[in-house]
Protein backbone atom coordinates (compact mmCIF):
# COMPACT_ATOMS: atom_id res chain seq x y z
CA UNK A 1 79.95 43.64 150.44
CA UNK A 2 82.12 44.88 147.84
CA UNK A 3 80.45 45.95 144.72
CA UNK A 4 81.74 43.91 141.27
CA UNK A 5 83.93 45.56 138.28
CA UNK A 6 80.28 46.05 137.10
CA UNK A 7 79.08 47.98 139.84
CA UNK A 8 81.94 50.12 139.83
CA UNK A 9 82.14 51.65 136.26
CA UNK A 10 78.41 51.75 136.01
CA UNK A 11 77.12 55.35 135.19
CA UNK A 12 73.17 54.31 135.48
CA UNK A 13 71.15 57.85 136.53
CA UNK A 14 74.59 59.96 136.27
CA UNK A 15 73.96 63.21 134.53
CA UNK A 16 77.28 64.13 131.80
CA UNK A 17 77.54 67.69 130.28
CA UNK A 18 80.36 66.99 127.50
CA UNK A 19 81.56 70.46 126.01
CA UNK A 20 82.64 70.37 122.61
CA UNK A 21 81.04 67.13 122.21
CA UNK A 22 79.27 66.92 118.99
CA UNK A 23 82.52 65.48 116.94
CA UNK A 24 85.72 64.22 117.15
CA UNK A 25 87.30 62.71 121.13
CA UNK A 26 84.31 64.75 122.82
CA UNK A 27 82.08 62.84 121.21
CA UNK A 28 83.90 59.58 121.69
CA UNK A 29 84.29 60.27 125.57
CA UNK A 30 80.48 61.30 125.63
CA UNK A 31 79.95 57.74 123.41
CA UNK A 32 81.72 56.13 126.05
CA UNK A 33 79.72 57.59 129.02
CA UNK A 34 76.61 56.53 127.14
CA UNK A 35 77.41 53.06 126.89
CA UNK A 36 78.42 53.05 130.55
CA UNK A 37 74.91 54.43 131.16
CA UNK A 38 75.05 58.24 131.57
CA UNK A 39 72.96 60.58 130.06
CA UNK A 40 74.61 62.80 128.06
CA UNK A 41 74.23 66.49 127.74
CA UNK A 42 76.46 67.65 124.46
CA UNK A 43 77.09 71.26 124.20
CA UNK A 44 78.53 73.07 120.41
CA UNK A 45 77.39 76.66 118.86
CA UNK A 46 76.78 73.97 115.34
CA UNK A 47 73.04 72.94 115.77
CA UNK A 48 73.19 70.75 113.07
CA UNK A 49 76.26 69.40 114.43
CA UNK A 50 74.58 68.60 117.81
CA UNK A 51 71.39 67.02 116.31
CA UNK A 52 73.82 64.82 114.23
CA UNK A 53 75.85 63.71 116.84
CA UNK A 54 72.81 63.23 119.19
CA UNK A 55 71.08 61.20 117.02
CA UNK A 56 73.96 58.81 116.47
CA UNK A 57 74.34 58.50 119.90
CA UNK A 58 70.20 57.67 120.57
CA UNK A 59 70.93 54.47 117.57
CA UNK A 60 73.09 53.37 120.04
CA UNK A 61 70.19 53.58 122.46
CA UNK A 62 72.46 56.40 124.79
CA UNK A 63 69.92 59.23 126.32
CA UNK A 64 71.55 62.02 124.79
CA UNK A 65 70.59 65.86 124.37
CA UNK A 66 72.02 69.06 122.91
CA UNK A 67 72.72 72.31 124.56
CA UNK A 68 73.82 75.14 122.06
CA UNK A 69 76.48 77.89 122.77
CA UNK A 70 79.51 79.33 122.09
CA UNK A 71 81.94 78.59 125.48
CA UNK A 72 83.45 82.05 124.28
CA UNK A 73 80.74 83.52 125.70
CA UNK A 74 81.07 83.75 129.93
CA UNK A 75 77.08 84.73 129.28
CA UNK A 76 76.08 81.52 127.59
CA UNK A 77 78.37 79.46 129.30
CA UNK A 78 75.97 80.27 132.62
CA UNK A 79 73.03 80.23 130.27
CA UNK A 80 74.21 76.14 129.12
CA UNK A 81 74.75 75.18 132.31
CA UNK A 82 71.75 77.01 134.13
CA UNK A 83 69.29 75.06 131.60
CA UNK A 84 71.08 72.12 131.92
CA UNK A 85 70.76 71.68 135.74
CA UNK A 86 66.90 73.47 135.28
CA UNK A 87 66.24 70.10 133.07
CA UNK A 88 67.86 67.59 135.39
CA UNK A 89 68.11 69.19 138.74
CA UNK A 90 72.22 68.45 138.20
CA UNK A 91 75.28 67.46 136.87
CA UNK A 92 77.36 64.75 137.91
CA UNK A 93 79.90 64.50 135.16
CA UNK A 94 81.87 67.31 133.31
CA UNK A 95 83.94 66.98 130.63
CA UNK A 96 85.45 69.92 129.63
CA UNK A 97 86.53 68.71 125.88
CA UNK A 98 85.78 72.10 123.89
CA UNK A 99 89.33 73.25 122.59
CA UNK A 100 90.70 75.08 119.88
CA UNK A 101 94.04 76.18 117.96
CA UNK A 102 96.12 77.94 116.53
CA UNK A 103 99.34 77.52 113.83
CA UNK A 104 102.08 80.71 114.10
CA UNK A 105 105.53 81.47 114.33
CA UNK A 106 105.61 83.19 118.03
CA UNK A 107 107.01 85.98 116.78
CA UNK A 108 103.96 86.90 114.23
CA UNK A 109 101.47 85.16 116.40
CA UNK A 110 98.18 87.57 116.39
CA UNK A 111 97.20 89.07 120.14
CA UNK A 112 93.40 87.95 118.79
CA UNK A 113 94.17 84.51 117.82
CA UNK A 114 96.01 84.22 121.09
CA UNK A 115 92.85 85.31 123.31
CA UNK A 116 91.29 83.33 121.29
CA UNK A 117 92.63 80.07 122.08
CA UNK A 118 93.17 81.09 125.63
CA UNK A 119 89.23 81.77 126.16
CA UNK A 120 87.92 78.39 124.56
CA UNK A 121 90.88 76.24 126.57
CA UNK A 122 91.38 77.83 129.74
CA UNK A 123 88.68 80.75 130.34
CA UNK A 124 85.88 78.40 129.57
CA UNK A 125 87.05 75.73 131.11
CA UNK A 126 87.23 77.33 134.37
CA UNK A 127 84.07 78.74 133.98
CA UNK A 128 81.78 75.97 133.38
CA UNK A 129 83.94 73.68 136.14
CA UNK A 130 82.73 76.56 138.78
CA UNK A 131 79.29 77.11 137.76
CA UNK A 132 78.89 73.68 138.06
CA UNK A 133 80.72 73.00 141.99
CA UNK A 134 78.88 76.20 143.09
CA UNK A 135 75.49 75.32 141.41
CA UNK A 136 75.61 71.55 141.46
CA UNK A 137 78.40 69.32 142.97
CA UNK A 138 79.61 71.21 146.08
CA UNK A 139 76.03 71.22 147.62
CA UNK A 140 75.75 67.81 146.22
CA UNK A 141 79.19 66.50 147.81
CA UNK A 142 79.93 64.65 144.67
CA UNK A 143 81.85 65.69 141.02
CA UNK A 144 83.75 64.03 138.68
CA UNK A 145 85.07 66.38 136.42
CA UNK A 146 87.52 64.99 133.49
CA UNK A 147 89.68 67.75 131.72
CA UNK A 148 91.11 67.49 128.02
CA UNK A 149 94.53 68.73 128.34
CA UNK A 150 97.18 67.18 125.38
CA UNK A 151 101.05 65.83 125.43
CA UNK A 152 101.86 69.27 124.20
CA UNK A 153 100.80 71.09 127.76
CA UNK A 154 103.84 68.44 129.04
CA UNK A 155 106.87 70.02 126.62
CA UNK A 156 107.31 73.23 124.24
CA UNK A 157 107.21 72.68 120.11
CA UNK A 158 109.35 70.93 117.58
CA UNK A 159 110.43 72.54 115.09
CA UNK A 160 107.72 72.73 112.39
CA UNK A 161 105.11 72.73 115.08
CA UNK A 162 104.35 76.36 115.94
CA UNK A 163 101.25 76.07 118.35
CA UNK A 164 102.65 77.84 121.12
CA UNK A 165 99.15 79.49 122.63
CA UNK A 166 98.15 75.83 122.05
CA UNK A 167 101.01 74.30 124.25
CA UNK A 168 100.64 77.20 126.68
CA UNK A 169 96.69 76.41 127.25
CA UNK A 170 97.28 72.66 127.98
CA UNK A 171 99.81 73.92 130.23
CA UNK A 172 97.36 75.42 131.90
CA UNK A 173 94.73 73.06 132.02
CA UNK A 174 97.05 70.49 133.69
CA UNK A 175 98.40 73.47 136.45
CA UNK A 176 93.75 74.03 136.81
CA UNK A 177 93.05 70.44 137.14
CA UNK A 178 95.46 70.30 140.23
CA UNK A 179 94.63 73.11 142.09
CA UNK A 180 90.50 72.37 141.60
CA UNK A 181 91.47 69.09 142.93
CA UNK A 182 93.19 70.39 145.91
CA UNK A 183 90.60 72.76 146.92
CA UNK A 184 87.42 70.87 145.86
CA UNK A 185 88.35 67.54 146.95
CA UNK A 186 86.87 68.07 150.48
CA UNK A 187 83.19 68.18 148.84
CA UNK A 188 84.06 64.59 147.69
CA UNK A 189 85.05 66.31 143.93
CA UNK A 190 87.51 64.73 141.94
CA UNK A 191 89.23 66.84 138.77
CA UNK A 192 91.34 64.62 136.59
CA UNK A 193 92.81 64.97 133.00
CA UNK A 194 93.45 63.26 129.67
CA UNK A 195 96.35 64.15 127.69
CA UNK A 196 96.00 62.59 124.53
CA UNK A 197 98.91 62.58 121.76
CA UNK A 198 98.16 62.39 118.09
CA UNK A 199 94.08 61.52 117.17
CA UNK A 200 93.27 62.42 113.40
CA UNK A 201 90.31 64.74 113.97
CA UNK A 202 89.12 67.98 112.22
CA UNK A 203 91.97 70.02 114.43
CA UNK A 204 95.06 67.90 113.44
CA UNK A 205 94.00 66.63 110.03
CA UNK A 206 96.65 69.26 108.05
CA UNK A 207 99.57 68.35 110.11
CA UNK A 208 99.04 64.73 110.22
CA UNK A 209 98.69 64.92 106.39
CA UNK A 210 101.66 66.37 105.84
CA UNK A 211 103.97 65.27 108.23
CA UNK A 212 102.08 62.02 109.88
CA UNK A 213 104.32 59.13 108.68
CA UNK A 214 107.39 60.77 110.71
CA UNK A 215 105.76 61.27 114.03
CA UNK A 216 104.49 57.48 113.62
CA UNK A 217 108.03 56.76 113.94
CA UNK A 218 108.21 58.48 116.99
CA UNK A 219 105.84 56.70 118.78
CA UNK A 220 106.26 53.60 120.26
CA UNK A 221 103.13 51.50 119.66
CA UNK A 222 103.57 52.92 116.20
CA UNK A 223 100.04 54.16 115.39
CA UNK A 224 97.47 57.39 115.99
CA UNK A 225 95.13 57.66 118.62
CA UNK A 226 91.50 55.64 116.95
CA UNK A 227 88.22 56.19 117.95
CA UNK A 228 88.13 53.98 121.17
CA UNK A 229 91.01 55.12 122.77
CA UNK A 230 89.80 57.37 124.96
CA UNK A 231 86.88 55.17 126.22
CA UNK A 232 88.18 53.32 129.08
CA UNK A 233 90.27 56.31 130.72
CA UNK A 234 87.00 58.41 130.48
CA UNK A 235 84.88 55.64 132.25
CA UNK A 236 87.48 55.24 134.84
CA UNK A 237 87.95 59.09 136.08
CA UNK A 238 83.91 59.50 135.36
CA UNK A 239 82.91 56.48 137.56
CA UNK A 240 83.67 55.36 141.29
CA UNK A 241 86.15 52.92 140.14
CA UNK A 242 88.10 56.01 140.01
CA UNK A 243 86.61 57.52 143.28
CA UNK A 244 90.11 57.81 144.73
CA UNK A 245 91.87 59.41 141.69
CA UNK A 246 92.42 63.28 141.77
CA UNK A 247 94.55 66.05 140.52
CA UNK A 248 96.41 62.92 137.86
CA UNK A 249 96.88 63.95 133.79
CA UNK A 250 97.19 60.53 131.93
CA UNK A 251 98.89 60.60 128.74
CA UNK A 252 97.15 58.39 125.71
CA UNK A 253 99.63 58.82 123.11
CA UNK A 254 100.94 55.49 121.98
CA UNK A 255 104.02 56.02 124.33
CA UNK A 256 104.98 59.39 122.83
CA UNK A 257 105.58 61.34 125.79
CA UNK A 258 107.67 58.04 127.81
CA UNK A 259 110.50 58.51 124.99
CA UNK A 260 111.12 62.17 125.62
């Protein structure tokens, strides 16, 4: 028999490892696996951060636990993810959220600031998605494994926005989340990302104070990204109602990127 709407976006005994997630859309995404049923493993080098966001998520009666490290680290990205699966024998779930940037003319951009960037979006998000198939989900035969890429990895800047290790990473993520679905889908793992537009959170706040009421006028729905936007997309590439989804980057901008 066919199993109900229900059936198919319920999360029950799933195991989630949310990078990045004590704040901002990794914590709404790791909310929104929660709710769906998941238990939630949020990793962050803040401690306090993680306890915060952890217990926030247990009022809302979600199993959730922290994992601290800095994804800059190849060391303690093994050493996260090695006492992660030694807790609960696997992971069914990543979300590789954990991102950062970087404002800079290209021209004066600093060589650090790029590696930087490059490490947190595109090093460490390879690294954890392979620890993870090797360790867990290709021996397994099951993954679900939901990038974070943005509308910027889809086009270059405007002028104004100078992010361009920024634009280059999400570039990059969207290029990693097709090939890992072409080679992993055989072990019944499917690698999918988000590409959200504009969300106010901690990264964009300058910008979208200074120059917020003009790209609301570029976007069709005419608002920012809130903080339930990203919920249903989430549930759908996390859960079998998305079973047959792989190697697909889904824009959630408000129509941004369908205007040019």
């Amino acid at each position: 028999m066919n199993r109900t709407i229900h059936e198919l976006f319920n999360l029950e005994d799933r195991i989630a490892l949310v990078t990045g997630g004590s704040r901002g859309l990794g914590l709404q995404i790791a909310q929104a696996l929660g709710e769906a049923g998941a238990t939630v493993i949020l990793t962050a080098r803040n401690n306090k951060d993680l306890e915060a966001a952890c217990s926030m998520l247990r009022e809302r009666d979600i199993v959730a636990l922290p994992v601290a490290g800095n994804v800059e680290d190849a060391a303690q990205i093994a050493q996260m993810c090695a006492a992660t699966l030694a807790e609960h024998g696997r992971v069914d779930i990543l979300v590789n959220n954990a991102g950062a940037t970087w404002g800079c003319p290209a021209e004066d951009h600093p060589l650090e600031a790029w590696d930087k960037v490059m490490n947190i979006n595109v090093r460490a998000v390879f690294l954890f998605s392979q620890y993870l198939a090797r360790h867990s989900m290709i021996p397994r035969r099951y993954g679900r494994i939901l990038m974070m890429s943005s509308v910027r990895g889809f086009r270059g800047n405007m002028p104004g926005h100078e992010t361009v290790a920024y634009n280059t990473s999400k570039a990059a993520v969207i290029n990693m989340t097709r090939s890992l679905a072409g080679e992993w889908g055989r072990y019944g793992i499917t690698v999918n990302a988000l590409a959200p537009g504009w969300f106010p959170s901690r990264m964009t706040q300058s910008i979208l104070a200074a120059k917020g009421k003009g790209m609301i006028t570029r976007t069709p729905l005419g608002r920012f990204g809130g903080d339930e936007d990203l919920k249903g997309a989430s549930v759908l590439f996390a859960s079998d109602a998305g079973r047959h989804i792989t190697g697909q980057v889904l824009a959630i901008d408000g129509g941004e990127s369908a205007i040019g």
